[in-house]
Protein backbone atom coordinates (compact mmCIF):
# COMPACT_ATOMS: atom_id res chain seq x y z
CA UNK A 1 0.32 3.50 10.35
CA UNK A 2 -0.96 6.68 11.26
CA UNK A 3 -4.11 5.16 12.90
CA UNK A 4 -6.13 1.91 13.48
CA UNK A 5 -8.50 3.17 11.09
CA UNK A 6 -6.31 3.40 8.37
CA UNK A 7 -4.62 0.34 9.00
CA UNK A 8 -7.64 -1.96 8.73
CA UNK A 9 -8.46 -0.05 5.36
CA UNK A 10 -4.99 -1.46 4.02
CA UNK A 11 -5.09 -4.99 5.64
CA UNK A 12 -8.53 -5.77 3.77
CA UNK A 13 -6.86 -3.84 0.35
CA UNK A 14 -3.76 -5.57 0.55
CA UNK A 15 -4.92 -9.67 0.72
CA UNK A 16 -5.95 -9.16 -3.07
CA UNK A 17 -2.80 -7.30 -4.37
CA UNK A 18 0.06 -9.61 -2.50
CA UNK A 19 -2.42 -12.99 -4.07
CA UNK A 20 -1.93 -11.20 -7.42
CA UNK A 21 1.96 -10.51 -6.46
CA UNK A 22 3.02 -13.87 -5.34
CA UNK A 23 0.96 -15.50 -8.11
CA UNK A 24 3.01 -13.38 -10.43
CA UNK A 25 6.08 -14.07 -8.48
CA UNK A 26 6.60 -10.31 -7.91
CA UNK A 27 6.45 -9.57 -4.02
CA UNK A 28 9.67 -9.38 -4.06
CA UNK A 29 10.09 -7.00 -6.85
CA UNK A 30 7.20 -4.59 -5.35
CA UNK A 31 9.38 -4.46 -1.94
CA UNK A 32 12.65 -3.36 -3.97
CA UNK A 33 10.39 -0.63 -5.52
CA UNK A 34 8.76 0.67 -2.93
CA UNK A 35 12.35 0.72 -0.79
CA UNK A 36 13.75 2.57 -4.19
CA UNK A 37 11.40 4.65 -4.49
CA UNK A 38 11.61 5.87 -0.74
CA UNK A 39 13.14 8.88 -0.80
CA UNK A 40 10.66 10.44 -3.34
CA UNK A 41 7.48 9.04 -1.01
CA UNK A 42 7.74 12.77 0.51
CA UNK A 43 7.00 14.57 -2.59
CA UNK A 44 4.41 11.65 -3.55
CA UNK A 45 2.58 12.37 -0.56
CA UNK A 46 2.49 16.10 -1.05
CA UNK A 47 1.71 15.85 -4.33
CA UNK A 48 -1.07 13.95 -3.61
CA UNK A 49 -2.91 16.31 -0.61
CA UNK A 50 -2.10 19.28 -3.07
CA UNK A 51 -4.16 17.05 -6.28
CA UNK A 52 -6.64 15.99 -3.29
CA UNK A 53 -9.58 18.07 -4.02
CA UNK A 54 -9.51 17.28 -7.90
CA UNK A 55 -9.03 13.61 -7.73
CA UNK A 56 -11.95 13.00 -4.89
CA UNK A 57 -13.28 13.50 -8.30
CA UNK A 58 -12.42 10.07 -9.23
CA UNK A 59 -11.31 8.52 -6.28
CA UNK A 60 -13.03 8.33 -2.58
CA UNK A 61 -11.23 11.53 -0.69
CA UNK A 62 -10.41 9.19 1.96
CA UNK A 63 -8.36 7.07 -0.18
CA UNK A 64 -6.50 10.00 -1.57
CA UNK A 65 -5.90 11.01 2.19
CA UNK A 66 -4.58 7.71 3.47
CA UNK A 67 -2.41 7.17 0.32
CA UNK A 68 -0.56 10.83 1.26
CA UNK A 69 -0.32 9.79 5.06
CA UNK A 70 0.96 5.79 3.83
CA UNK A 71 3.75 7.65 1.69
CA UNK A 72 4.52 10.12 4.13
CA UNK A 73 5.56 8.41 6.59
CA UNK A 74 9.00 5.63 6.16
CA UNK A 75 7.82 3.43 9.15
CA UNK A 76 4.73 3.53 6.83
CA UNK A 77 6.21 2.25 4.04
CA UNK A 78 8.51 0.01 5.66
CA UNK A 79 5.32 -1.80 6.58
CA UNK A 80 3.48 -2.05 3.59
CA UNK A 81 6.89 -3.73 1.64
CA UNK A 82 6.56 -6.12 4.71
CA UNK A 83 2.72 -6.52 4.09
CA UNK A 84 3.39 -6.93 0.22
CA UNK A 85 6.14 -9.87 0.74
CA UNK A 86 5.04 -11.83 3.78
CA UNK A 87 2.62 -14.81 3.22
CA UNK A 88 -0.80 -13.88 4.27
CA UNK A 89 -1.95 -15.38 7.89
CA UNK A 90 -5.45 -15.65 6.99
CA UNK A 91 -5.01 -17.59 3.99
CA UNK A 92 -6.77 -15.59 1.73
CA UNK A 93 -5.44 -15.38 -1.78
CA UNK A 94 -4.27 -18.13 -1.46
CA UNK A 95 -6.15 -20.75 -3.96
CA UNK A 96 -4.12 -21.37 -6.48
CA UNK A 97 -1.36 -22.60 -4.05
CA UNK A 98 -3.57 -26.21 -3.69
């Protein structure tokens, strides 16, 4: 990730989505995505700085920002497909799994 900052934003954003994912039995399906969808994360992320100032209309700005610098980056994404499908350490999401 781009910065510690931005990487503790994702960790506590991502425990909900890969319980929701793995309940669903689509982790794996998110990872093939995102690694399709790769070589258009570019233009996502520039699309996204350009469209910036009108959605920090309905979005924090922040968010906006660290969704552009995620999908900018493919050591970035690689990451967050490795996030999405591993199991999570701390257990959380976890509670239908008893």
């Amino acid at each position: 990730m781009t910065n510690e900052t931005d990487r503790a934003h994702w960790e506590s954003r991502l425990a909900p989505w890969r319980a929701r994912l793995r309940a669903w039995g689509l982790e794996d399906l998110a990872a093939a995505l995102l690694e399709a969808a790769e070589p258009l994360s570019l233009l996502g992320a520039q699309a996204l700085y350009l469209a910036q100032p009108a959605l920090g209309l309905l979005l924090p700005a922040d968010d906006v920002g660290r969704w552009a610098r995620l999908l900018e980056d493919p050591a970035n994404l690689a990451w967050l497909r490795e996030r999405l499908s591993r199991p999570d350490p701390d257990g959380h999401g976890t509670e239908q799994e008893a």
